[in-house]
C-alpha atoms as a PDB file:
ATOM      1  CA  UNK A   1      15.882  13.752  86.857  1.00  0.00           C
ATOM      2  CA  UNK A   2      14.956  16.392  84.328  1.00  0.00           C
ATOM      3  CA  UNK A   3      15.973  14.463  81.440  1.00  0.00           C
ATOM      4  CA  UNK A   4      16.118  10.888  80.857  1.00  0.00           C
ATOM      5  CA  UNK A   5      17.427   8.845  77.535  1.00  0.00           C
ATOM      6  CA  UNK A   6      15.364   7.202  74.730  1.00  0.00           C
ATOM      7  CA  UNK A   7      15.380   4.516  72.337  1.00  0.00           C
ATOM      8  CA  UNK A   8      14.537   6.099  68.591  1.00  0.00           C
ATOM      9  CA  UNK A   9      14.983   5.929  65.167  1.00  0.00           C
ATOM     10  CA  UNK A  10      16.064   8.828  63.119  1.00  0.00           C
ATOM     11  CA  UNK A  11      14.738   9.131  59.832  1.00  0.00           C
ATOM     12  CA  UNK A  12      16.850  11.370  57.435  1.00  0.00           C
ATOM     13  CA  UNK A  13      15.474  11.346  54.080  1.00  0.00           C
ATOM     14  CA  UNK A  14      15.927   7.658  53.037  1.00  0.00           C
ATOM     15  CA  UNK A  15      17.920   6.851  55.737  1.00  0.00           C
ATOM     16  CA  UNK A  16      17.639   6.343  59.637  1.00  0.00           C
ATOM     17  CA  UNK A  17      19.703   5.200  62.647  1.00  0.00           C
ATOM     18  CA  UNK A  18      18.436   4.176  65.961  1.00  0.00           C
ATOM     19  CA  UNK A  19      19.746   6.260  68.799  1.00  0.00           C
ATOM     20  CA  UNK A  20      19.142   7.650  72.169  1.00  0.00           C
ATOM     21  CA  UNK A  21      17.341  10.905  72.363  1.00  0.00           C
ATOM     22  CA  UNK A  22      17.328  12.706  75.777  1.00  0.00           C
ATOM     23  CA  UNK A  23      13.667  14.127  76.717  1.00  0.00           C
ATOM     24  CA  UNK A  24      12.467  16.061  79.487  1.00  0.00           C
ATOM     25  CA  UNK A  25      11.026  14.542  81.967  1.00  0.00           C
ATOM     26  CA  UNK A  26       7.048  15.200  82.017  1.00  0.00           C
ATOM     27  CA  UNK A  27       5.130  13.823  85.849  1.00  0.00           C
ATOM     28  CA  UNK A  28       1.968  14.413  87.620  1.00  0.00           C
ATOM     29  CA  UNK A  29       2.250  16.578  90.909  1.00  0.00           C
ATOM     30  CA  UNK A  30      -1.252  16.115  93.024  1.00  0.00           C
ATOM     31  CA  UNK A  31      -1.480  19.273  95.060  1.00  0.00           C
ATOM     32  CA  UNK A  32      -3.846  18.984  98.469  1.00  0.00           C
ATOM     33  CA  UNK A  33      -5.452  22.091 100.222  1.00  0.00           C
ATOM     34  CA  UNK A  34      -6.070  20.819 103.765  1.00  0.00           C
ATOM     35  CA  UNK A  35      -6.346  17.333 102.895  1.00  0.00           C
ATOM     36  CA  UNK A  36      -8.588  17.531 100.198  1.00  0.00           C
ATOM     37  CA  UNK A  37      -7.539  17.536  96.111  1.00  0.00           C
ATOM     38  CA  UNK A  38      -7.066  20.600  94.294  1.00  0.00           C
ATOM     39  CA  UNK A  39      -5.705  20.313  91.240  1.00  0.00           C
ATOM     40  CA  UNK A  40      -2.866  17.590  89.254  1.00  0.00           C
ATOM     41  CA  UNK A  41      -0.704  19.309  87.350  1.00  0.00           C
ATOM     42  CA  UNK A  42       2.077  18.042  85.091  1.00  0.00           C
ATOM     43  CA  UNK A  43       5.665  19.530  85.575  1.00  0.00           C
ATOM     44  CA  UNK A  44       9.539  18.384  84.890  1.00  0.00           C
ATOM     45  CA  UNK A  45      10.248  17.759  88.372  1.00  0.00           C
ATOM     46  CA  UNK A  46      12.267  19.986  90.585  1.00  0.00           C
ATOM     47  CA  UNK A  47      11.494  23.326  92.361  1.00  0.00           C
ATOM     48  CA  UNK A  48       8.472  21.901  93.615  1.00  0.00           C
ATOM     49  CA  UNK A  49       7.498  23.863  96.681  1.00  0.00           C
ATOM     50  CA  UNK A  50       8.212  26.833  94.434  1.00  0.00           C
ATOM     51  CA  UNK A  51       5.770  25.349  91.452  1.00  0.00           C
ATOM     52  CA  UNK A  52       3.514  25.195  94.209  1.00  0.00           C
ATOM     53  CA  UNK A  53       3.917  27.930  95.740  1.00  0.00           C
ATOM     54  CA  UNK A  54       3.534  29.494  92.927  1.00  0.00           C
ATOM     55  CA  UNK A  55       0.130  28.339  91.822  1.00  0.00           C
ATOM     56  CA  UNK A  56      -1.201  29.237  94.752  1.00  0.00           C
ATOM     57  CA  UNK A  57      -1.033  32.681  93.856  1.00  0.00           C
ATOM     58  CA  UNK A  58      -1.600  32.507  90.465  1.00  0.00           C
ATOM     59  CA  UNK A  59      -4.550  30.741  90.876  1.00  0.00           C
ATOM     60  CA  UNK A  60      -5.981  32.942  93.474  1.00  0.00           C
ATOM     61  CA  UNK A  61      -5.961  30.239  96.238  1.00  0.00           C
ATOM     62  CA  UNK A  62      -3.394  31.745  98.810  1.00  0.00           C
ATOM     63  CA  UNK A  63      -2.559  35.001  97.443  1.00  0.00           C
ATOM     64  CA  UNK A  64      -0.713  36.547 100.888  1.00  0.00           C
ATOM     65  CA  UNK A  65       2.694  38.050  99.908  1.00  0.00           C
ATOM     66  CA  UNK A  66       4.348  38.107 103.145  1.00  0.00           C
ATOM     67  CA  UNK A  67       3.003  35.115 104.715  1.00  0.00           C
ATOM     68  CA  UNK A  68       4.610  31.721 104.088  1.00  0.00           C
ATOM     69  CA  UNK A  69       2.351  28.298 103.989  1.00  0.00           C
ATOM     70  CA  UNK A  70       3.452  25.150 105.063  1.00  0.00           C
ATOM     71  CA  UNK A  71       3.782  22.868 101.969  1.00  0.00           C
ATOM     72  CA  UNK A  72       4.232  18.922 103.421  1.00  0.00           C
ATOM     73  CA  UNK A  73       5.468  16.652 100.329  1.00  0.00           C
ATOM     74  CA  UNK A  74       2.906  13.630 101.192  1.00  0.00           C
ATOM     75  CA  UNK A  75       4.619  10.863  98.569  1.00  0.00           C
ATOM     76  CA  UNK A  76       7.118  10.240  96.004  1.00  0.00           C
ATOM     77  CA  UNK A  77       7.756   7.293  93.784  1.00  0.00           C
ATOM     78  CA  UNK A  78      10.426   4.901  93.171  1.00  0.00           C
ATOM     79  CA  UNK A  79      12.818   7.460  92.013  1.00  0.00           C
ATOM     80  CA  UNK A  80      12.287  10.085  94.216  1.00  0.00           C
ATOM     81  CA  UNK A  81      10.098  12.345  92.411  1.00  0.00           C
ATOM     82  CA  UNK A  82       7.483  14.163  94.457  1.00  0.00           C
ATOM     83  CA  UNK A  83       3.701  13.059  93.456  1.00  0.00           C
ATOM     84  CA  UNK A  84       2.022  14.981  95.971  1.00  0.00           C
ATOM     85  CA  UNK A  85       2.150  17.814  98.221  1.00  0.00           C
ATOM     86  CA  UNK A  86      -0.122  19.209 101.487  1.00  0.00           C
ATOM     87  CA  UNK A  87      -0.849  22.949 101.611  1.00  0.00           C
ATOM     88  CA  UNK A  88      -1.878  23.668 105.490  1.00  0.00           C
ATOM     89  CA  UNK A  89      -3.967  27.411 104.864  1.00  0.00           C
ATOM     90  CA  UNK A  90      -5.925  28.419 107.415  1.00  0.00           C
ATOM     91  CA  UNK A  91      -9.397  28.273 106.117  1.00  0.00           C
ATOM     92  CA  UNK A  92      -9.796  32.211 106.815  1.00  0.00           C
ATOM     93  CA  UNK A  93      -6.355  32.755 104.166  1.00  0.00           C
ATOM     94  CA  UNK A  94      -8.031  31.273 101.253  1.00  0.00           C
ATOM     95  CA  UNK A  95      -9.085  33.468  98.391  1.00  0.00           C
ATOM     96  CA  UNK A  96     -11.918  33.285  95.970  1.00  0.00           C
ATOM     97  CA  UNK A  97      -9.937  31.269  93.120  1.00  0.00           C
ATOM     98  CA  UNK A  98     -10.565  28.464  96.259  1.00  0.00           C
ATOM     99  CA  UNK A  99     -14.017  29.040  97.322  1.00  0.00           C
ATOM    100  CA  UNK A 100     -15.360  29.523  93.932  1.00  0.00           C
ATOM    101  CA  UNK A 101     -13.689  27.577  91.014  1.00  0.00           C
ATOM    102  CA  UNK A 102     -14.658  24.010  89.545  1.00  0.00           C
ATOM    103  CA  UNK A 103     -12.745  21.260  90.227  1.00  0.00           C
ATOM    104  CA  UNK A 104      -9.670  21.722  88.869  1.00  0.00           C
ATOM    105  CA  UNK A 105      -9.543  17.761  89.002  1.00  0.00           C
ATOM    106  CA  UNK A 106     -12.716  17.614  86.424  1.00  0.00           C
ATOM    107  CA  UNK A 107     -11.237  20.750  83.868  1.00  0.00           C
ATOM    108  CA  UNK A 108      -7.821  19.111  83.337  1.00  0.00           C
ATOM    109  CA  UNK A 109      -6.977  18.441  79.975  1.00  0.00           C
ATOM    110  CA  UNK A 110      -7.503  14.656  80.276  1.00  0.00           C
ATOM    111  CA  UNK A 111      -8.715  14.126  83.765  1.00  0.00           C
ATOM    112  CA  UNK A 112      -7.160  12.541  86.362  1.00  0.00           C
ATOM    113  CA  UNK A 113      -4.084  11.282  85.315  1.00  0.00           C
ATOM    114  CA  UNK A 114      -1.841   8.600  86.457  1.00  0.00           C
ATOM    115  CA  UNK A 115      -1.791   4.717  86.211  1.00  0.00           C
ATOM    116  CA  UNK A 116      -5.379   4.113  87.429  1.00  0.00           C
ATOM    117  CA  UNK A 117      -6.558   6.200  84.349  1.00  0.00           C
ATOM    118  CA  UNK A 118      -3.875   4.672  82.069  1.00  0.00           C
ATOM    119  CA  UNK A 119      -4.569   0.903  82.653  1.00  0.00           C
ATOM    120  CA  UNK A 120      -8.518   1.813  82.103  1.00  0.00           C
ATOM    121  CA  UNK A 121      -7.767   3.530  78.778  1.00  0.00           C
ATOM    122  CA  UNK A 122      -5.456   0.974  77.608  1.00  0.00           C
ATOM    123  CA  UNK A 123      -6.323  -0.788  73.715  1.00  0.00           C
ATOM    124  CA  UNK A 124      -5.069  -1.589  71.101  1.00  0.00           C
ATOM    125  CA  UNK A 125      -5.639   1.101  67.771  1.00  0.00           C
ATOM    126  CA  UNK A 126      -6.177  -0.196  64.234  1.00  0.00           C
ATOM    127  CA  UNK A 127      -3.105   0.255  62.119  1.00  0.00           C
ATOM    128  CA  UNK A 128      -5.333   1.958  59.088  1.00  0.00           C
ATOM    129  CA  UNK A 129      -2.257   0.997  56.906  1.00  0.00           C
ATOM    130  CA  UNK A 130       1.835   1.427  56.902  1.00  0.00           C
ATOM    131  CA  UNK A 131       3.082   4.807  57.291  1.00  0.00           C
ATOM    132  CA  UNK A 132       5.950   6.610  55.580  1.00  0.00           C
ATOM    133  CA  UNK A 133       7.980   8.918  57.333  1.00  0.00           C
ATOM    134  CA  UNK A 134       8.928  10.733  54.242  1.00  0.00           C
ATOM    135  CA  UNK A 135       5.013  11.992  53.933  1.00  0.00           C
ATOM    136  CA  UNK A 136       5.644  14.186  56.610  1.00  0.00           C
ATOM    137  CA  UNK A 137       7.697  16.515  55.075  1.00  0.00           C
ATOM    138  CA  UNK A 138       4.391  17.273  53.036  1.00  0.00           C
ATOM    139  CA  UNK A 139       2.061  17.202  55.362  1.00  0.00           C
ATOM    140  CA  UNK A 140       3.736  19.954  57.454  1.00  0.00           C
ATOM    141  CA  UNK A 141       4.110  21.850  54.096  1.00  0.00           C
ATOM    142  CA  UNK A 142       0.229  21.551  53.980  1.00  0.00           C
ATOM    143  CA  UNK A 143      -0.171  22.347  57.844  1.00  0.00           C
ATOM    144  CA  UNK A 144       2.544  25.629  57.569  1.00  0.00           C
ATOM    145  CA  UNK A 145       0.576  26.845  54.381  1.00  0.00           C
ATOM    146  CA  UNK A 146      -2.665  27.113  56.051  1.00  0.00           C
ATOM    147  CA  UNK A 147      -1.561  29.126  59.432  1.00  0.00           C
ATOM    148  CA  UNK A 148      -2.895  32.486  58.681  1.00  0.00           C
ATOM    149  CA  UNK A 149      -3.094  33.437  61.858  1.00  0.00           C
ATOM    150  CA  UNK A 150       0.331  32.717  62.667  1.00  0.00           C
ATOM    151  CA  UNK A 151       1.467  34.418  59.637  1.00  0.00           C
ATOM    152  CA  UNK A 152      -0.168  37.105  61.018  1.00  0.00           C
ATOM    153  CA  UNK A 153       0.531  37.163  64.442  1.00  0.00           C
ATOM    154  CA  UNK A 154       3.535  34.849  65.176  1.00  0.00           C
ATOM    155  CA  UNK A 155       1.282  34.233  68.162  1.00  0.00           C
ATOM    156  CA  UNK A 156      -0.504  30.756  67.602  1.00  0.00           C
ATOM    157  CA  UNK A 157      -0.144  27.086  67.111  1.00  0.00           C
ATOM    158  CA  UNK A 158      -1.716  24.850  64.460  1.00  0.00           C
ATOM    159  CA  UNK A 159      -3.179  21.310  64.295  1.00  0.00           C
ATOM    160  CA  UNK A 160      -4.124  19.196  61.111  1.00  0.00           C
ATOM    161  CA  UNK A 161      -5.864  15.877  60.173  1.00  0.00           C
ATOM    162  CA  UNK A 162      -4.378  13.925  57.544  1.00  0.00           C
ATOM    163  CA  UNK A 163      -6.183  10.424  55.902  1.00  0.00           C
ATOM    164  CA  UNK A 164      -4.627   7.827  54.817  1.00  0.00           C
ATOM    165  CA  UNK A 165      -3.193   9.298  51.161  1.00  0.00           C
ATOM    166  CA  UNK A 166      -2.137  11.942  53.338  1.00  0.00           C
ATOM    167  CA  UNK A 167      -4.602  14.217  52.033  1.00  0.00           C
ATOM    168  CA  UNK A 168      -5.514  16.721  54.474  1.00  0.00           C
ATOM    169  CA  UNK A 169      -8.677  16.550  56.092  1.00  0.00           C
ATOM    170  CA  UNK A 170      -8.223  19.688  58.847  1.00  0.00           C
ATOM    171  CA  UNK A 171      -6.441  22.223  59.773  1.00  0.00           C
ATOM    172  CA  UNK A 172      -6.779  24.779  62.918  1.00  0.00           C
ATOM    173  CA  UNK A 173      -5.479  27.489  64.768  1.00  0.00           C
ATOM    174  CA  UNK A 174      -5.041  28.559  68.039  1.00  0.00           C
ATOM    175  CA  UNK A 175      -3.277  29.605  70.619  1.00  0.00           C
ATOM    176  CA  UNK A 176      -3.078  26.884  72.570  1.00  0.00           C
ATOM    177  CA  UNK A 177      -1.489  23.628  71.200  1.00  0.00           C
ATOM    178  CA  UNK A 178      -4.244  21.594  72.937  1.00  0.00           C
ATOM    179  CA  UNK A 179      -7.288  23.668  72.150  1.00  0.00           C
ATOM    180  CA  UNK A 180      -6.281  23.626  67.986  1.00  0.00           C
ATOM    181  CA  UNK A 181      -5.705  19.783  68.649  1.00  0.00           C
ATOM    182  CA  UNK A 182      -9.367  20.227  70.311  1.00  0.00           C
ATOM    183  CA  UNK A 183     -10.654  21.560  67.508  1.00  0.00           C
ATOM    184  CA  UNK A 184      -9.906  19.413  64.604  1.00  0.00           C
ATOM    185  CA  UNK A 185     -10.714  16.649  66.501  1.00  0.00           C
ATOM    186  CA  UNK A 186     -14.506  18.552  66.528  1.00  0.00           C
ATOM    187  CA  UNK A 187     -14.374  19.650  63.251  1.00  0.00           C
ATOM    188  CA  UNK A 188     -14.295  16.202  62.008  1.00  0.00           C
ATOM    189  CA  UNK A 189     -16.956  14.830  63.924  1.00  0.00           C
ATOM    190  CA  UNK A 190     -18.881  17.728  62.982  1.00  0.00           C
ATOM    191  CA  UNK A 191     -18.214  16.460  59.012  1.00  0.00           C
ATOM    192  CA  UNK A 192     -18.200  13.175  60.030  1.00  0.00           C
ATOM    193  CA  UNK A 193     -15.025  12.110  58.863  1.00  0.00           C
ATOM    194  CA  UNK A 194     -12.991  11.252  62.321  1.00  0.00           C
ATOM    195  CA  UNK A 195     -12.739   7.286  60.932  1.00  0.00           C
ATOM    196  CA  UNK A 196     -10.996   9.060  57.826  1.00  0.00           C
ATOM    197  CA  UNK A 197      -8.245  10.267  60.094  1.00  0.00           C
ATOM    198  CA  UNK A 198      -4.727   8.438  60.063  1.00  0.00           C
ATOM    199  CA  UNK A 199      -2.413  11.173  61.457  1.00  0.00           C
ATOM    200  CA  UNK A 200      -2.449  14.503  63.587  1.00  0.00           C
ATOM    201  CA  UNK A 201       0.269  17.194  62.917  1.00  0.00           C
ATOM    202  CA  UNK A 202       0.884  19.667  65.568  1.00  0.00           C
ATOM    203  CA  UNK A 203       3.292  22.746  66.149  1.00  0.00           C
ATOM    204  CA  UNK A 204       5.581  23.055  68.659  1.00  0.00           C
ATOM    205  CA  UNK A 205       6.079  20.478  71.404  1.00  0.00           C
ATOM    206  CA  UNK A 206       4.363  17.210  72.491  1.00  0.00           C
ATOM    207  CA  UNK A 207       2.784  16.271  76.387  1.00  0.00           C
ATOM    208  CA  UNK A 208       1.077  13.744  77.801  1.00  0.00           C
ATOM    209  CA  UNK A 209      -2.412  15.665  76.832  1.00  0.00           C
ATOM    210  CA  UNK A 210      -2.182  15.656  73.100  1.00  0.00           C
ATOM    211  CA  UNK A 211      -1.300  11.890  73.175  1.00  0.00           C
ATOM    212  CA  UNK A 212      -4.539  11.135  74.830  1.00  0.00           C
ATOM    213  CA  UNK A 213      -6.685  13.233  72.623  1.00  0.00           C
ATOM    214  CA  UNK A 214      -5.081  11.537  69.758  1.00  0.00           C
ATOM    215  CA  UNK A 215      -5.892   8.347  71.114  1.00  0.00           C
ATOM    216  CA  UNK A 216      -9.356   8.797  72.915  1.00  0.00           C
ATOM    217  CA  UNK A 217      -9.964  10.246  68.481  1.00  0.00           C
ATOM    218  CA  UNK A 218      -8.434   6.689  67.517  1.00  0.00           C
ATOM    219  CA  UNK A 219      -6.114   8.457  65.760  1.00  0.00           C
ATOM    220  CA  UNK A 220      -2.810   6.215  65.610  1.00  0.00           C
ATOM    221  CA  UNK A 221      -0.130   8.363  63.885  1.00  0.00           C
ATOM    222  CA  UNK A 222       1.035  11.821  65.887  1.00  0.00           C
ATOM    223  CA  UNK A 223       3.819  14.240  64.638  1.00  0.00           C
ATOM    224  CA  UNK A 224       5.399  17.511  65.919  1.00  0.00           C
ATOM    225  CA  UNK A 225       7.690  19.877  64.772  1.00  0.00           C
ATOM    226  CA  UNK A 226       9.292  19.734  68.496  1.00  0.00           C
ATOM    227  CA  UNK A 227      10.185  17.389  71.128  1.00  0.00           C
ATOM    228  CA  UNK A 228       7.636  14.982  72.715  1.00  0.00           C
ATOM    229  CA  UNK A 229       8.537  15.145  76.600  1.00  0.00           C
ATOM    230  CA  UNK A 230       8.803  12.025  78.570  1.00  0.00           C
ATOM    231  CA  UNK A 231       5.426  11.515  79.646  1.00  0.00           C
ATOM    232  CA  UNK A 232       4.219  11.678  76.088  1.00  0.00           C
ATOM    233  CA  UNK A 233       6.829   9.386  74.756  1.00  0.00           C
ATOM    234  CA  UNK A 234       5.448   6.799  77.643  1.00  0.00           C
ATOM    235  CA  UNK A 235       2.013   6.949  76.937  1.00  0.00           C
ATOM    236  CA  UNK A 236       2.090   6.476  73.338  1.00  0.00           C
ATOM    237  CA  UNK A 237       4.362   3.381  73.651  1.00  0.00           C
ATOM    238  CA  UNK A 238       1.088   2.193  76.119  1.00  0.00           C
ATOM    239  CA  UNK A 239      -1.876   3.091  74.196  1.00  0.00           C
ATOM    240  CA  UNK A 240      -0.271   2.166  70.458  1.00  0.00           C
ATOM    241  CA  UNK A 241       0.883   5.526  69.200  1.00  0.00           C
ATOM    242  CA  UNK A 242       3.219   5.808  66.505  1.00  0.00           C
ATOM    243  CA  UNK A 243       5.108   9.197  68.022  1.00  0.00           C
ATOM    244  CA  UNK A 244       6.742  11.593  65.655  1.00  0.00           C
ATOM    245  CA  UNK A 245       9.034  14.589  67.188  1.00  0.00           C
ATOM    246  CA  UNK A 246      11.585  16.867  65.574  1.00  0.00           C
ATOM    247  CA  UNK A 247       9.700  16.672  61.727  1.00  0.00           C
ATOM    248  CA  UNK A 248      11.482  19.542  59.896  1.00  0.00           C
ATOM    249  CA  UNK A 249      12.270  18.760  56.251  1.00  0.00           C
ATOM    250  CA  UNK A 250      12.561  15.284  55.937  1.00  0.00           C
ATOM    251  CA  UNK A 251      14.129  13.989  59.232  1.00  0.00           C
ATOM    252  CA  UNK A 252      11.830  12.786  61.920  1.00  0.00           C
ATOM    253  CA  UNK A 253      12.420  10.659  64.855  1.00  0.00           C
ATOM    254  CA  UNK A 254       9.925   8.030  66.054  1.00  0.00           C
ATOM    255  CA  UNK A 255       9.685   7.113  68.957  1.00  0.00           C
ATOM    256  CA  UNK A 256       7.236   4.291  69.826  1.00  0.00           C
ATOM    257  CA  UNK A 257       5.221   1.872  67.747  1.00  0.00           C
ATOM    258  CA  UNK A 258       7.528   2.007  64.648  1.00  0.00           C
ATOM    259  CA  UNK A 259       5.777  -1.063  63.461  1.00  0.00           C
ATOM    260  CA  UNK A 260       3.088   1.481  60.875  1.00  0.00           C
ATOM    261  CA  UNK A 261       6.591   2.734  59.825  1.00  0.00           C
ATOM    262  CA  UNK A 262       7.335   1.875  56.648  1.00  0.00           C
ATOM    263  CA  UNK A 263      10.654  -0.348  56.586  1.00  0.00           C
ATOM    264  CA  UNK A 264      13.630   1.795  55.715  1.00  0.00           C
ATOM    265  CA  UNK A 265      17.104   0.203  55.742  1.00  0.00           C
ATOM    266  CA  UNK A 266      18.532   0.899  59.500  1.00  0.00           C
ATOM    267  CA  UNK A 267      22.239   1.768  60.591  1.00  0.00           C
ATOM    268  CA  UNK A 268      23.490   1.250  64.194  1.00  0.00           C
END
């Protein structure tokens, strides 16, 4: 269940098809210490105990090499994939990244996640006007020219703002996709020009994450040079994002809301 198929449209230059694109699957794991939350994090499913396992030490909650702990899978949904997990540690095993962090449910990159949190942030987004899939070729040209850092470094990721003559209104660096998302969202509020914003162009990959800062900004277009996983692809169709993955040149495939799409003729 890493990968599951879906429905697109391909836009090559002035044409597009619709097809089925195969995405990686993108779910929530809730991970208990003793009953109590720790921390959700989002994972293609499979090699769970290890992912958890895993954390653990990274995180500097159970850090004992040659000690196993006993990791109970508490639920799964519909298809089988594991939503949550137990961690029995004796209360003597835990380390400081346990006694002394925040709530790892409260620093997540859009709190707690999951369909509670998705039915309460459900609404409709205003159109702000038909998009054309054939700007994007430009506005990544824009994005790319501006990425000193990267230039630079090879080491970062960028984010930009475009309005709605797909003149750019931000762009950032950073080296995390999320925090340069972070901060042109801030940098506009700062100037006061977040209503101005139509579309969001980001390097490398799509998640869930991005979607909902795009959306929680009102923002209703989103476009990546990379794929959008599954979860991503899922959320936008719920909260009215127009989803844009694999933009290099001027192909693009959309993958939810193509009704801001400009109408291009369509081949089976």
């Amino acid at each position: 269940m890493a990968i599951l198929d879906y429905q697109a449209i391909k836009f090559e230059g002035t044409s597009s098809e619709n097809r089925l694109d195969a995405l990686t699957v993108e779910e929530a794991l809730q991970v208990n210490v003793n009953g109590k939350p720790l921390m959700i994090t989002m994972r293609s499913p499979g090699d769970d105990i290890e992912l958890v396992r895993g954390l653990l030490h990274s995180e500097d909650i159970y850090t004992a090499v040659n000690e196993d702990v006993e990791i109970i899978v508490k639920s799964e949904n519909k298809q089988g994939v594991i939503s949550a997990v137990n961690v029995n540690i004796h209360q003597d095993k835990l380390c400081d990244g346990y006694k002394n962090s925040r709530s790892f449910l409260s620093v997540s990159s859009c709190g707690i996640c999951g369909q509670t949190e998705l039915q309460e942030l459900k609404g409709e987004l205003e159109n702000k006007g038909i998009f054309n899939p054939l700007d994007l070729k430009y506005m990544f040209e824009l994005m790319d020219g501006k990425q000193k850092t990267f230039r630079k470094s090879g080491g970062s990721h960028a984010a930009a703002a475009f309005d709605e003559n797909g003149e750019m209104l931000c762009v950032m660096e950073d080296i995390g996709r999320h925090n340069a998302v972070d901060k042109v969202i801030g940098a506009l509020l700062l100037k006061k020009q977040l209503n101005k914003a139509v579309a969001i162009t980001v390097s490398g990959r799509i998640s869930y994450e991005i979607v909902m800062k795009a959306f929680r900004a009102k923002i209703p277009v989103l476009a990546a040079v990379s794929a959008p996983s599954s979860l991503a692809v899922d959320y936008s169709k719920e909260l009215g994002i127009t989803l844009f993955g694999f933009c290099r040149g001027k192909n693009a495939t959309c993958y939810s809301n193509t009704h801001r799409v400009n109408a291009i003729d369509q081949t089976k």
